[in-house]
C-alpha atoms as a PDB file:
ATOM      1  CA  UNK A   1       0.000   0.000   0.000  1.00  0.00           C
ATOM      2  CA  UNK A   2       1.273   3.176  -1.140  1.00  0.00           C
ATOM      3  CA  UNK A   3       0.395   6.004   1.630  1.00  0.00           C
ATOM      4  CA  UNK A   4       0.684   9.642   0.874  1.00  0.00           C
ATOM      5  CA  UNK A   5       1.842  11.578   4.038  1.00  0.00           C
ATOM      6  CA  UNK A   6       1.607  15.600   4.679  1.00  0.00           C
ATOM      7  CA  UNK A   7       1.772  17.470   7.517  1.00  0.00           C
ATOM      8  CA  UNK A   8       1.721  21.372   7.746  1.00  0.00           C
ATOM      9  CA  UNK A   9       0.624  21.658  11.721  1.00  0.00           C
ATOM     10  CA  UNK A  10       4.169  23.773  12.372  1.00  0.00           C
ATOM     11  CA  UNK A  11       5.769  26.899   9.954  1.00  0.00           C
ATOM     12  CA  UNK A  12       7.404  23.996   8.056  1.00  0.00           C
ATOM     13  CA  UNK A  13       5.566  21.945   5.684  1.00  0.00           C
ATOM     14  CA  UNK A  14       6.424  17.908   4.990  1.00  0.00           C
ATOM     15  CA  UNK A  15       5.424  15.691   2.889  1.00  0.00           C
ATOM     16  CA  UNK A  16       6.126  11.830   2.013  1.00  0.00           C
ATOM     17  CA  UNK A  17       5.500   8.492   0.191  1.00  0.00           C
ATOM     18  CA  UNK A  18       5.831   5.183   2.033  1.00  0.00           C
ATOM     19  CA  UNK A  19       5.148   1.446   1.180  1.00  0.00           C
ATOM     20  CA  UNK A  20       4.734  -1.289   3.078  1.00  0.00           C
ATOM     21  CA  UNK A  21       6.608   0.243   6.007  1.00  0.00           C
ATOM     22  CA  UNK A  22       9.362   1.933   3.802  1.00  0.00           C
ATOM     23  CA  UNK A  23       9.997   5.675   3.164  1.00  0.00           C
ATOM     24  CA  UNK A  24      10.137   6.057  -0.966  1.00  0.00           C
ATOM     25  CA  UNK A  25      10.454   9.805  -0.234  1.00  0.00           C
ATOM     26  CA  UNK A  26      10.146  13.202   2.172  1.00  0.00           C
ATOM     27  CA  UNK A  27      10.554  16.456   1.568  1.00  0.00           C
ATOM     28  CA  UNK A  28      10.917  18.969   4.673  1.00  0.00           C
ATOM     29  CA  UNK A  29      10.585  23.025   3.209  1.00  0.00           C
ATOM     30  CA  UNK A  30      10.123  26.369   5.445  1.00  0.00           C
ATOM     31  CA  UNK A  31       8.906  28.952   3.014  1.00  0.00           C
ATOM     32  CA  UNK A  32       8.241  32.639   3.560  1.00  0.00           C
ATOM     33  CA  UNK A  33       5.197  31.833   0.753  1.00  0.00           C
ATOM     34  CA  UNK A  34       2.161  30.312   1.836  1.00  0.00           C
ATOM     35  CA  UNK A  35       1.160  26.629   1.549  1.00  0.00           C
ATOM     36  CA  UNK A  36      -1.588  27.319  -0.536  1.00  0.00           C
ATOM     37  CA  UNK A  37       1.312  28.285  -3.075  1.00  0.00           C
ATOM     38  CA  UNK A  38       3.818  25.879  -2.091  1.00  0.00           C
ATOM     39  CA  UNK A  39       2.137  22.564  -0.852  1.00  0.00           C
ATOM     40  CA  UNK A  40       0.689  20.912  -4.527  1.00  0.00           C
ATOM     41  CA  UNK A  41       3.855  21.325  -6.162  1.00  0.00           C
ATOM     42  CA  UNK A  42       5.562  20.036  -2.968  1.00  0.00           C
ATOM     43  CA  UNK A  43       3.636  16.830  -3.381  1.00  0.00           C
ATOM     44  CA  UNK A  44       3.961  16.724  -6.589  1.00  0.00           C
ATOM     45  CA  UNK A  45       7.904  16.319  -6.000  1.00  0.00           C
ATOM     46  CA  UNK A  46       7.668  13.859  -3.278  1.00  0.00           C
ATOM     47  CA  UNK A  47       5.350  11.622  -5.432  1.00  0.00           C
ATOM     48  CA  UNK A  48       7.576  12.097  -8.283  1.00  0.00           C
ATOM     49  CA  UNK A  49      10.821  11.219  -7.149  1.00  0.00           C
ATOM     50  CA  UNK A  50       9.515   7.832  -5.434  1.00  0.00           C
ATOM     51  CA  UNK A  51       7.436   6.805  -8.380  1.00  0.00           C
ATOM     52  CA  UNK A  52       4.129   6.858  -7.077  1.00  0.00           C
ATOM     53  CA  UNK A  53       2.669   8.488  -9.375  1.00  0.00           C
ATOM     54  CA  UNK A  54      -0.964   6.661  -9.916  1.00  0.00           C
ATOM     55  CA  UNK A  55      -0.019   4.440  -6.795  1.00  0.00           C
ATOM     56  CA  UNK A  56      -1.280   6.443  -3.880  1.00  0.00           C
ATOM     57  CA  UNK A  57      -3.957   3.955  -1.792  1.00  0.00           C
ATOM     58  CA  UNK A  58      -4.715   6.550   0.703  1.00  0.00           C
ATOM     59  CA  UNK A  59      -3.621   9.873   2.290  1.00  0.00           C
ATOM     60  CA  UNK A  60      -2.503  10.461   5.701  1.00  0.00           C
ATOM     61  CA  UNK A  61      -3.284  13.760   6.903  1.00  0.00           C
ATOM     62  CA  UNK A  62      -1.723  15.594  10.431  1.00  0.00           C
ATOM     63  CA  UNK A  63      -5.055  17.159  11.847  1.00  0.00           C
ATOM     64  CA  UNK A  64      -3.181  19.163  14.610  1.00  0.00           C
ATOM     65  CA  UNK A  65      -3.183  20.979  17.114  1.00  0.00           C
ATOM     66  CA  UNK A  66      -1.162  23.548  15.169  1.00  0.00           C
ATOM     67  CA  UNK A  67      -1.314  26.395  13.308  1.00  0.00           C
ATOM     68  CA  UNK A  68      -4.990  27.326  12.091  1.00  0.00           C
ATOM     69  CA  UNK A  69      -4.363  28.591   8.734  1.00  0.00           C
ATOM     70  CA  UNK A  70      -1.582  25.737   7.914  1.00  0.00           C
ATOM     71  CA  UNK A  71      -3.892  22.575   9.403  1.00  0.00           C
ATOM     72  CA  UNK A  72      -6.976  24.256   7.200  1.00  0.00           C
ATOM     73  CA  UNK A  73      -4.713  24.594   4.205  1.00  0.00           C
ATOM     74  CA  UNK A  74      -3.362  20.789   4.527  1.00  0.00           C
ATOM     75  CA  UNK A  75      -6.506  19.480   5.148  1.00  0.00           C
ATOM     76  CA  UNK A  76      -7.900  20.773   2.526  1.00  0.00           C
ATOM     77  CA  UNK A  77      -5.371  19.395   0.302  1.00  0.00           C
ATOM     78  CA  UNK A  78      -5.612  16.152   1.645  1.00  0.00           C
ATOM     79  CA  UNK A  79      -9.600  15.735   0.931  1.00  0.00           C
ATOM     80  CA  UNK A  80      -8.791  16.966  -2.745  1.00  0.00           C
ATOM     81  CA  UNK A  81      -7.010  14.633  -3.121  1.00  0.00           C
ATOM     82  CA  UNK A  82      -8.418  12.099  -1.840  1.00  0.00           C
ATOM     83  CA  UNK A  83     -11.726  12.721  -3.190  1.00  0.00           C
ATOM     84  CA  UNK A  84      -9.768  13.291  -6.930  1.00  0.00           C
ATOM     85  CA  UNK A  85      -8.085  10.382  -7.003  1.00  0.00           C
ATOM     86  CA  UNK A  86     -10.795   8.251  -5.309  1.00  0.00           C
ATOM     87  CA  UNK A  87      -8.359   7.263  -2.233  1.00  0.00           C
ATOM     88  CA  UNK A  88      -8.735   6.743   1.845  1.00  0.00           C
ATOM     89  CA  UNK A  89      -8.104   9.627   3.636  1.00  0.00           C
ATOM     90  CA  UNK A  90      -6.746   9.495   7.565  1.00  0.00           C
ATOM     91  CA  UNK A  91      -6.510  11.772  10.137  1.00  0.00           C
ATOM     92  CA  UNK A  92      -3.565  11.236  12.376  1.00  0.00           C
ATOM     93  CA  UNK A  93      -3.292  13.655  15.569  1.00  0.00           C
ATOM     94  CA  UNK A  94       0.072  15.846  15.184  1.00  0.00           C
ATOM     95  CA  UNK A  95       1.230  14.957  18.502  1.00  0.00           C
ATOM     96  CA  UNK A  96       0.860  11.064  17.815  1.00  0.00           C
ATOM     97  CA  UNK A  97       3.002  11.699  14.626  1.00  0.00           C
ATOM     98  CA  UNK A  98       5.577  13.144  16.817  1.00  0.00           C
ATOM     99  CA  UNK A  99       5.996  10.778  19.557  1.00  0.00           C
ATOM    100  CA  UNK A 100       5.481   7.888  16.844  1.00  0.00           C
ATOM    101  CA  UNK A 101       9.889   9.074  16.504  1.00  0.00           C
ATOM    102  CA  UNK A 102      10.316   7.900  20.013  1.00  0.00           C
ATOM    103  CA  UNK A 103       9.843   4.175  20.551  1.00  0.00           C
ATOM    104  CA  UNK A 104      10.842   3.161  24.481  1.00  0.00           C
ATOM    105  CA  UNK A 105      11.171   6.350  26.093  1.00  0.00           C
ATOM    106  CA  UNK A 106       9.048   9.323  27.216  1.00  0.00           C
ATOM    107  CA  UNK A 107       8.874  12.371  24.846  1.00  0.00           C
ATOM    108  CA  UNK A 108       6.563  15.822  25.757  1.00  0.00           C
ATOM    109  CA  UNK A 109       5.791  17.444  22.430  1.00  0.00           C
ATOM    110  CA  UNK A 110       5.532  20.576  22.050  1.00  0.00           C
ATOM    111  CA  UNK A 111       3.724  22.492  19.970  1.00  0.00           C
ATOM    112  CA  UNK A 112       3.307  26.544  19.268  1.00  0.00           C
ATOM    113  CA  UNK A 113       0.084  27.773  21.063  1.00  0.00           C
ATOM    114  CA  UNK A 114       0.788  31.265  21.098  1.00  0.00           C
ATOM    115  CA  UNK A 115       1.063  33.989  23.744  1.00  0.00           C
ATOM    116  CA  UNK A 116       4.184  32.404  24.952  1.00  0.00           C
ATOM    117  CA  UNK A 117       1.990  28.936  25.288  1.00  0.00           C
ATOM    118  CA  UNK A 118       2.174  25.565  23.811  1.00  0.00           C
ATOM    119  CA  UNK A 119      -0.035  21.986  23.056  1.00  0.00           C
ATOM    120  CA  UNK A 120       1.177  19.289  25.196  1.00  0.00           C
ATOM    121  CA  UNK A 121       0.847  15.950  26.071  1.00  0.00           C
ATOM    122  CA  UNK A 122       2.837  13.107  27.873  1.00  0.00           C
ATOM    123  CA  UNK A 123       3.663   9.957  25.784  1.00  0.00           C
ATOM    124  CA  UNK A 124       5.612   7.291  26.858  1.00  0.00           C
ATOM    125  CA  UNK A 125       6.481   4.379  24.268  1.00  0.00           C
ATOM    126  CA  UNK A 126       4.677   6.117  21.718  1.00  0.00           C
ATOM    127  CA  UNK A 127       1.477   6.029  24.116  1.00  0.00           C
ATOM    128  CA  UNK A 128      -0.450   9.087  25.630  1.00  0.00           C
ATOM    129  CA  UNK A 129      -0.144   9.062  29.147  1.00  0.00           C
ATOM    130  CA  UNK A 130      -1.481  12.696  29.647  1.00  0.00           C
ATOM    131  CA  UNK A 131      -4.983  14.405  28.355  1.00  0.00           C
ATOM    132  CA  UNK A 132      -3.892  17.012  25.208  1.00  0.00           C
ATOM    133  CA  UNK A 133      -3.878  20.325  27.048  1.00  0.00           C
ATOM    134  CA  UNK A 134      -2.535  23.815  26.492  1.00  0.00           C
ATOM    135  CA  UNK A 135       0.082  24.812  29.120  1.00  0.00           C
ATOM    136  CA  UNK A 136       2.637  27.906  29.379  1.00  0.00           C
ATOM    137  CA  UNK A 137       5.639  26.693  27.646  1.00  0.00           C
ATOM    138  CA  UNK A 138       7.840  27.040  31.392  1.00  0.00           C
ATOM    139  CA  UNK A 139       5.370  25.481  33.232  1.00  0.00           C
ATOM    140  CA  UNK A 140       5.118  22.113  30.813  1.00  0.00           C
ATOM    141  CA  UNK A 141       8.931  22.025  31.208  1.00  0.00           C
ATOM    142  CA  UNK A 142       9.134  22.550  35.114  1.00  0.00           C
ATOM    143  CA  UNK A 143       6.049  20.089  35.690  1.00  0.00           C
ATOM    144  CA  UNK A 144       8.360  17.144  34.016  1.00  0.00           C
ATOM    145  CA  UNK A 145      10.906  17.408  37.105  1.00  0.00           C
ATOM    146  CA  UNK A 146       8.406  15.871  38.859  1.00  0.00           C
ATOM    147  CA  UNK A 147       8.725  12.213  36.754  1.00  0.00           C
ATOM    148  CA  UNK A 148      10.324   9.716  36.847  1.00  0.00           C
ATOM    149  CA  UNK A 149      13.174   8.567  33.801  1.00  0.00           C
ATOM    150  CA  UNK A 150      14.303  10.085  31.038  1.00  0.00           C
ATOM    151  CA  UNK A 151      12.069  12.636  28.436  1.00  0.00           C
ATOM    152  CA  UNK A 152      12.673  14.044  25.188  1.00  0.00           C
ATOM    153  CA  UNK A 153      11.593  17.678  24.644  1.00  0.00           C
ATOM    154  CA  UNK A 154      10.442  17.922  20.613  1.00  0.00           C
ATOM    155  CA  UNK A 155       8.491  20.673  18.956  1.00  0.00           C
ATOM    156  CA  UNK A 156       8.784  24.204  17.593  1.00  0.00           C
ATOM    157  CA  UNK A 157       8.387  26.105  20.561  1.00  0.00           C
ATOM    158  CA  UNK A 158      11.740  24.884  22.306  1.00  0.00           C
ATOM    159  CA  UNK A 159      13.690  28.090  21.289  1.00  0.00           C
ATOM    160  CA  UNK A 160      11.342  29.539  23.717  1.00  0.00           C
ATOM    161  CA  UNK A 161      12.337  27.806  27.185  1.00  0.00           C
ATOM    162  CA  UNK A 162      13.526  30.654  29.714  1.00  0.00           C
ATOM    163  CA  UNK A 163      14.348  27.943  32.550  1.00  0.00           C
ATOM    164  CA  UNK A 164      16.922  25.443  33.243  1.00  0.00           C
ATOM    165  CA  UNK A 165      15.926  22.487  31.811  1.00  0.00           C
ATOM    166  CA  UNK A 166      15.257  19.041  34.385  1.00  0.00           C
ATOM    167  CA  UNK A 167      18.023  17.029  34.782  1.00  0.00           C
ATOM    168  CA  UNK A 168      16.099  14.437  33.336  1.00  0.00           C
ATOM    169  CA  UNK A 169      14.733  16.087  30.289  1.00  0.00           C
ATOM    170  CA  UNK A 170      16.861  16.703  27.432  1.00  0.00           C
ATOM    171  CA  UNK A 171      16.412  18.261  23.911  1.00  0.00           C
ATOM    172  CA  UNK A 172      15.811  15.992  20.893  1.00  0.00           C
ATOM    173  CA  UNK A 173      18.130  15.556  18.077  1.00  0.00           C
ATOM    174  CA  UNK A 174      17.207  18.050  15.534  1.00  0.00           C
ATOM    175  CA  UNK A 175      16.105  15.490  12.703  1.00  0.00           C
ATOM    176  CA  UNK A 176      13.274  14.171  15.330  1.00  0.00           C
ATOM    177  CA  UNK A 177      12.486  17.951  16.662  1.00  0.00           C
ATOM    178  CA  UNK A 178       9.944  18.401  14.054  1.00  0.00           C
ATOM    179  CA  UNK A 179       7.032  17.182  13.411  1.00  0.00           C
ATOM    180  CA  UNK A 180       7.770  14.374  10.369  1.00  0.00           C
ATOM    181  CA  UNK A 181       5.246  13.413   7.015  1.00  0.00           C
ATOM    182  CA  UNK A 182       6.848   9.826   7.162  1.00  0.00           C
ATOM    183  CA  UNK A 183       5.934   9.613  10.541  1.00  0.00           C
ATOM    184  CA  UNK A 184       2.434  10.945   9.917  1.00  0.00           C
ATOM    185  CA  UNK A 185       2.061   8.438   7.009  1.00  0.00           C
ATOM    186  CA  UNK A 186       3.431   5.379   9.121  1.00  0.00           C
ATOM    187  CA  UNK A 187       0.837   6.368  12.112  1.00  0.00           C
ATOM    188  CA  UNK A 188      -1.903   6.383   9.088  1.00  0.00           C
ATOM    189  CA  UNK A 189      -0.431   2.806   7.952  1.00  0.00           C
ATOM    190  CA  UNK A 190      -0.803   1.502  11.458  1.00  0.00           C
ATOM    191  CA  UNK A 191      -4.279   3.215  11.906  1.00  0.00           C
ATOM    192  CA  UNK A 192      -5.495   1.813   8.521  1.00  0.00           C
ATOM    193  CA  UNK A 193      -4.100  -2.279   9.350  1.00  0.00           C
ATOM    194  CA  UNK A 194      -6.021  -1.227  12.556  1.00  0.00           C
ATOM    195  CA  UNK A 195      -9.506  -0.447  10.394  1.00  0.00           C
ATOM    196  CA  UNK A 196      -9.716   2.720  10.971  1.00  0.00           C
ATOM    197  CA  UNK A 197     -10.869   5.222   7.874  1.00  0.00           C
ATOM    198  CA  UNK A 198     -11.781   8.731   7.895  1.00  0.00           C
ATOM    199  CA  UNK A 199     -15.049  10.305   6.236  1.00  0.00           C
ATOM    200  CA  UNK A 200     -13.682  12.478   3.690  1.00  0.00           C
ATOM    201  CA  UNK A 201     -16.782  15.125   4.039  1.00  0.00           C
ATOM    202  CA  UNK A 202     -16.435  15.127   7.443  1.00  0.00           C
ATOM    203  CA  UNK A 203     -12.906  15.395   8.430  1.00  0.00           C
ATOM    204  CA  UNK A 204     -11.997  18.265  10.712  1.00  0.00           C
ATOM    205  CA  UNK A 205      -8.975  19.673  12.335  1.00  0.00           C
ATOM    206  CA  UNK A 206      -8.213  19.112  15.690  1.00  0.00           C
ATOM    207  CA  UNK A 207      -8.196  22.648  16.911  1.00  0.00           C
ATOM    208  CA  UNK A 208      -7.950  22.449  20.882  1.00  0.00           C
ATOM    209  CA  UNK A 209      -8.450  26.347  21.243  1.00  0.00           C
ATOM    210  CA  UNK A 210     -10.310  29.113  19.115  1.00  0.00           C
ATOM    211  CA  UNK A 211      -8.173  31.051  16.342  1.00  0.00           C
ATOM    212  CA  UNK A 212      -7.527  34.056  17.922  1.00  0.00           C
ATOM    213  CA  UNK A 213      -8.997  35.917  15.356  1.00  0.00           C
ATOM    214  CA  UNK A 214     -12.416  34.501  16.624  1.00  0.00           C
ATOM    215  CA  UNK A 215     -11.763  35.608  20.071  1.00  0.00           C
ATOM    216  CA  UNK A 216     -10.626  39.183  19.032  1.00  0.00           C
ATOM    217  CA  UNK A 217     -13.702  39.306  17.525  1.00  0.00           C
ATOM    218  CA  UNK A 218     -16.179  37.571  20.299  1.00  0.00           C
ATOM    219  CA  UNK A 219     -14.595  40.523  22.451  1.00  0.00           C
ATOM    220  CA  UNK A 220     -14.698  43.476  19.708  1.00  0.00           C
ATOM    221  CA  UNK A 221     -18.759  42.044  20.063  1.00  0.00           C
ATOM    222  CA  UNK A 222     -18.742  42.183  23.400  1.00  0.00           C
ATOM    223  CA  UNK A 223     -17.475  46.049  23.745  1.00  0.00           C
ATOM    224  CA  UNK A 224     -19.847  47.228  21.042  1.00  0.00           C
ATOM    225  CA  UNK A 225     -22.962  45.665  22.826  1.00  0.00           C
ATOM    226  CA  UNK A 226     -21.538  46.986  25.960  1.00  0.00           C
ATOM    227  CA  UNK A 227     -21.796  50.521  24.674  1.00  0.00           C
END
């Protein structure tokens, strides 16, 4: 089964081709453009240079928690796609993706929440052992001082620690920092074997907290009411 991965939850977009358990292809790219502009012709690439063109058997999609604008652009993409080329389409939870790079040992991701804030949640062996929750970056850090064994830090908020780190928490290597479209399409291979299939009408990010457009705007309502 070829599986088309993409994930665009963080400021860089990935995407990849795997089969039966092997990576054929990824492509990692930070752009100051927009994914609408850059994402088609990025999987166009990564489909192209593993020969999978007319091959895909389903799509594996990141569904967040992440950036608004970049999960709404992938998904998007993903149920085009799908729908186009008559294909499964499967959601696979950003922070699953991430800790699916950690096999045997404990790993917090950590992902940009804004406001100096950041999506969280506890896996250990690829597991979640903690509820999905939005934390201040310092205090997710400072809480894991408090466990027992060794834990990876990985995510794109980990330029923004002030404290000292545990001593049992370290940084991950940089390849496994981000989140990875192989990793997203290997979770979607494992969900699939499992029998699990996504709706492609009703797919739908997994947000966590409002945009904060939407609260701007609940409290720009609130003030004019109030007048």
């Amino acid at each position: 089964m070829y599986i088309l991965g993409i994930d665009t939850a963080t400021r860089a977009s990935g995407t990849a081709v795997i089969s039966d358990g092997k990576i054929l292809s990824e492509t990692l790219r930070e752009s100051p453009q927009s994914f609408s502009e850059t994402l088609m012709p990025q999987v166009e690439e990564t489909i192209k240079t593993s020969s999978a063109f007319g091959k895909i058997d389903a799509i594996a999609i990141s569904i967040g928690p992440g950036s608004f604008t970049g999960l709404r652009i992938g998904l998007a993409t993903a149920k085009a796609l799908s729908y186009a080329w008559d294909v499964k389409i499967i959601g696979v939870p950003t922070m699953n993706a991430m800790a699916y790079n950690f096999p045997g040992t404990k790993v917090l991701p950590l992902i940009d929440a804004q406001k100096n804030r950041a999506y969280c949640q506890l896996f250990d062996n690829m597991i979640a052992r903690t509820d999905l929750t939005v934390k201040p970056i310092d205090e997710a850090v400072a809480e894991l001082a408090q466990l027992d064994g060794e834990i990876f830090l990985c995510g794109d908020v980990l330029h923004k620690i002030k404290i000292p780190l545990p001593s049992n928490v370290k940084i991950a290597p940089p390849n496994l920092k981000m989140p990875r479209a192989s990793s997203v399409a290997l979770c979607g291979a494992d969900l699939i074997a499992g029998g699990k299939e996504d709706n492609v009408m009703n797919l739908e990010p997994l947000y966590i907290r409002r945009a904060e457009a939407e609260e701007l705007w609940e409290q720009r309502q609130k003030l004019s009411l109030g007048k």
